[in-house]
C-alpha atoms as a PDB file:
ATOM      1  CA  UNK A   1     -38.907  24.882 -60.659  1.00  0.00           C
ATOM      2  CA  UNK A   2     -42.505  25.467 -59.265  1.00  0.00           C
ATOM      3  CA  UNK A   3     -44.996  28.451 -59.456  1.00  0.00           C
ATOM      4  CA  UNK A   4     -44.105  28.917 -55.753  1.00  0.00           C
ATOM      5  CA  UNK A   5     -40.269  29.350 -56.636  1.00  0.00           C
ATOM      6  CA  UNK A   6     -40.809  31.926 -59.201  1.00  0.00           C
ATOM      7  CA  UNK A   7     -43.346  33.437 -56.705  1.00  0.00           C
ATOM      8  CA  UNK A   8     -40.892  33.751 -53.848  1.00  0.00           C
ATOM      9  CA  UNK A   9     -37.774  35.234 -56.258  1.00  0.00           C
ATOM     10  CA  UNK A  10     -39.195  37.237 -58.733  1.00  0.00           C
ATOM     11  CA  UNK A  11     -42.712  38.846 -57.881  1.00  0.00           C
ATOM     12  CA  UNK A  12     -41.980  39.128 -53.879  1.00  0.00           C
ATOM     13  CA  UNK A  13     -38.401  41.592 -55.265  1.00  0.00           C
ATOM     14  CA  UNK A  14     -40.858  44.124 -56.985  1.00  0.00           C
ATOM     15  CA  UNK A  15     -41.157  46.185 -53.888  1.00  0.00           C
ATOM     16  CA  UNK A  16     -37.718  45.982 -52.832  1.00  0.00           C
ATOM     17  CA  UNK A  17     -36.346  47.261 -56.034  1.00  0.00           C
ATOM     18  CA  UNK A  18     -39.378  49.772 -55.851  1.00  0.00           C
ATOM     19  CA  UNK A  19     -37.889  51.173 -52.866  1.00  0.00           C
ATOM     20  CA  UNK A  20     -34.455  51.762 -53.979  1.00  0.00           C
ATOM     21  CA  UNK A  21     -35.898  53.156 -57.415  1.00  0.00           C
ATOM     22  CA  UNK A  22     -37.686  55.992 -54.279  1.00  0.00           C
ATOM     23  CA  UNK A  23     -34.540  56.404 -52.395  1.00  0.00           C
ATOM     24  CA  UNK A  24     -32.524  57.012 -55.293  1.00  0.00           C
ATOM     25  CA  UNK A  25     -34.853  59.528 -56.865  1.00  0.00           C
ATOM     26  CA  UNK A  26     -35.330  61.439 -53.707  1.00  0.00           C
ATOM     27  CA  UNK A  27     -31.059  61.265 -53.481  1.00  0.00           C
ATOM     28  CA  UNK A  28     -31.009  62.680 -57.077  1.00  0.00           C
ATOM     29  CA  UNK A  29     -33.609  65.606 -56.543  1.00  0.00           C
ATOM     30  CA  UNK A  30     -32.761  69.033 -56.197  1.00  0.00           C
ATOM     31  CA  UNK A  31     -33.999  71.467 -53.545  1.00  0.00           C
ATOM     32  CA  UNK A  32     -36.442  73.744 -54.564  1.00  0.00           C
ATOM     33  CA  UNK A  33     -35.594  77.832 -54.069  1.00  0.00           C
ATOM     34  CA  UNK A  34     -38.050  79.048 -51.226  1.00  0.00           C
ATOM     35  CA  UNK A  35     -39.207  82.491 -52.173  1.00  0.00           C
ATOM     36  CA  UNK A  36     -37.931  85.809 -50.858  1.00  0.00           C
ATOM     37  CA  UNK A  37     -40.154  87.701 -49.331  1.00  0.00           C
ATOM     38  CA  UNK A  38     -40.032  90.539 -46.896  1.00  0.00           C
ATOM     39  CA  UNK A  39     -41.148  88.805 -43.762  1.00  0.00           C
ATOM     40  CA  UNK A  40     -39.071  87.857 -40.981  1.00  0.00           C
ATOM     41  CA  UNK A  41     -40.213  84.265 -40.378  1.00  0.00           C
ATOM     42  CA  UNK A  42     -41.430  85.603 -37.171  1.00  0.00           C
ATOM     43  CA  UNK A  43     -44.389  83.910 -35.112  1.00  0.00           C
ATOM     44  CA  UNK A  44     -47.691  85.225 -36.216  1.00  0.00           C
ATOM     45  CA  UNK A  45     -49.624  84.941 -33.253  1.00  0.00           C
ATOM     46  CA  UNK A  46     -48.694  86.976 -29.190  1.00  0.00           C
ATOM     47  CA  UNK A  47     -46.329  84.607 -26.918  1.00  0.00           C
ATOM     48  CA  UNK A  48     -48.250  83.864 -24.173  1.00  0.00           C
ATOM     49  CA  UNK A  49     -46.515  84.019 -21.108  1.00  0.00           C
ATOM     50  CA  UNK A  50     -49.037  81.873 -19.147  1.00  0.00           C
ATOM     51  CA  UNK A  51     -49.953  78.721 -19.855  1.00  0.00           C
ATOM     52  CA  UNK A  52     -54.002  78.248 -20.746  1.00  0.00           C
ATOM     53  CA  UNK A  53     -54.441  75.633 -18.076  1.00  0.00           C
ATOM     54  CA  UNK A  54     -52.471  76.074 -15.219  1.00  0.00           C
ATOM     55  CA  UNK A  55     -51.108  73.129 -13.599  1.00  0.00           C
ATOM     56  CA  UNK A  56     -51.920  72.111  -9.936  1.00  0.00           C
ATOM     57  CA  UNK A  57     -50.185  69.645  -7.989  1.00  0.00           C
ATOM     58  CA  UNK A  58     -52.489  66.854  -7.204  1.00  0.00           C
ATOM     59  CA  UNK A  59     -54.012  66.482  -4.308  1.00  0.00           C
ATOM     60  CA  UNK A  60     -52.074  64.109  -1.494  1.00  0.00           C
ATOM     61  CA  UNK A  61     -53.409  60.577  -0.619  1.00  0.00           C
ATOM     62  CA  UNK A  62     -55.280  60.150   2.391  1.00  0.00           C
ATOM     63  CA  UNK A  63     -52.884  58.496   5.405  1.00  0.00           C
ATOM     64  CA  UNK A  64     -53.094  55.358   6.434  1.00  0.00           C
ATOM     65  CA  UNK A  65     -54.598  55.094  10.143  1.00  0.00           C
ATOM     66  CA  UNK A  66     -52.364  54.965  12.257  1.00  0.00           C
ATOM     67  CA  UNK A  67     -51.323  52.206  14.548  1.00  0.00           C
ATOM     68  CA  UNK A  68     -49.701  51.852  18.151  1.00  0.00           C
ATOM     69  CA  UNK A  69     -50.074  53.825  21.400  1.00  0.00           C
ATOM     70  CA  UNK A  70     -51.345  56.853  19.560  1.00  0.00           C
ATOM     71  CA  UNK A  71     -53.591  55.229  17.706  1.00  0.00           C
ATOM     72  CA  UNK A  72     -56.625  52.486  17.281  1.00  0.00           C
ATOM     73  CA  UNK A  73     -55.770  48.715  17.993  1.00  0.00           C
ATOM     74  CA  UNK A  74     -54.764  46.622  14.420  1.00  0.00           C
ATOM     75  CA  UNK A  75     -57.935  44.954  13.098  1.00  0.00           C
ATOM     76  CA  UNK A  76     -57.999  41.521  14.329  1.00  0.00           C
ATOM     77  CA  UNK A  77     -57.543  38.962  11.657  1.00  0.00           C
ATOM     78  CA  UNK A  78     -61.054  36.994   9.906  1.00  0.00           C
ATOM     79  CA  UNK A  79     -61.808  33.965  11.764  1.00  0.00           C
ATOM     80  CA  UNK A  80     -60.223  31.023  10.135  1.00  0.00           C
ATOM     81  CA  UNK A  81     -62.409  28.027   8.686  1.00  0.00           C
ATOM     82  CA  UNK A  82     -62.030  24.324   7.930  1.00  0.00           C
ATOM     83  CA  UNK A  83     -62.483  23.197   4.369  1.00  0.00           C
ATOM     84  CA  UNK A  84     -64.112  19.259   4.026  1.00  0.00           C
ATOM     85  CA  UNK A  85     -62.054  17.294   2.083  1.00  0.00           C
ATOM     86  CA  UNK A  86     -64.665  15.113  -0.498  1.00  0.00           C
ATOM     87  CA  UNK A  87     -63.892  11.137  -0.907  1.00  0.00           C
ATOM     88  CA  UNK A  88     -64.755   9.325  -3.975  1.00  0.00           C
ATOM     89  CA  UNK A  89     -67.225   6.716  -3.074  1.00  0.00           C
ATOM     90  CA  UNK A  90     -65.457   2.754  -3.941  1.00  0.00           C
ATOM     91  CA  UNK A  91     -66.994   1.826  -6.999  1.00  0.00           C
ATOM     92  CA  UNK A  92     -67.199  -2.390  -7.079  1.00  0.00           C
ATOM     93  CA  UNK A  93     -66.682  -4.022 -10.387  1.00  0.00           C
ATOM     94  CA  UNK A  94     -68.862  -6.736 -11.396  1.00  0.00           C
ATOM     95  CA  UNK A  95     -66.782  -9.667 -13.249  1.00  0.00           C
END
């Protein structure tokens, strides 16, 4: 057996037997009485039948322009370029 063993079985358990020792003592504990008094349990503050900020409905996006008889000719597509292509220059080997 090694110090890692005995690490790994014993000392790493402590919290799970901690937590059943928690569950079982909040299973075995009785509820306490709430006092009687002579309120209602009633709300202590005026219902308010509007809300503080009212909500708006948001504002719609703008349209896209539109295209066709009624509208302006589709924007003509960028002009397209040629990309150069770079060689690697021979290098000769000396023997």
């Amino acid at each position: 057996m090694s110090a890692t063993f005995i690490f790994l079985m014993v000392i790493l358990k402590l919290p799970i037997f901690a937590l059943f020792y928690i569950v079982w003592w909040a299973v075995q504990a009785k509820p306490e009485p709430e006092p009687v008094t002579g309120e209602d349990g009633g709300t202590k503050r005026p219902i308010n039948p509007r809300p503080r900020h009212p909500r708006h409905p948001r504002p719609a996006l703008p349209r896209n322009p539109r295209r066709g008889p009624h509208g302006a000719q589709r924007v003509p597509a960028p002009a397209r370029t040629r990309t150069v292509v770079a060689r690697a220059r021979s290098v000769e080997r000396r023997s």
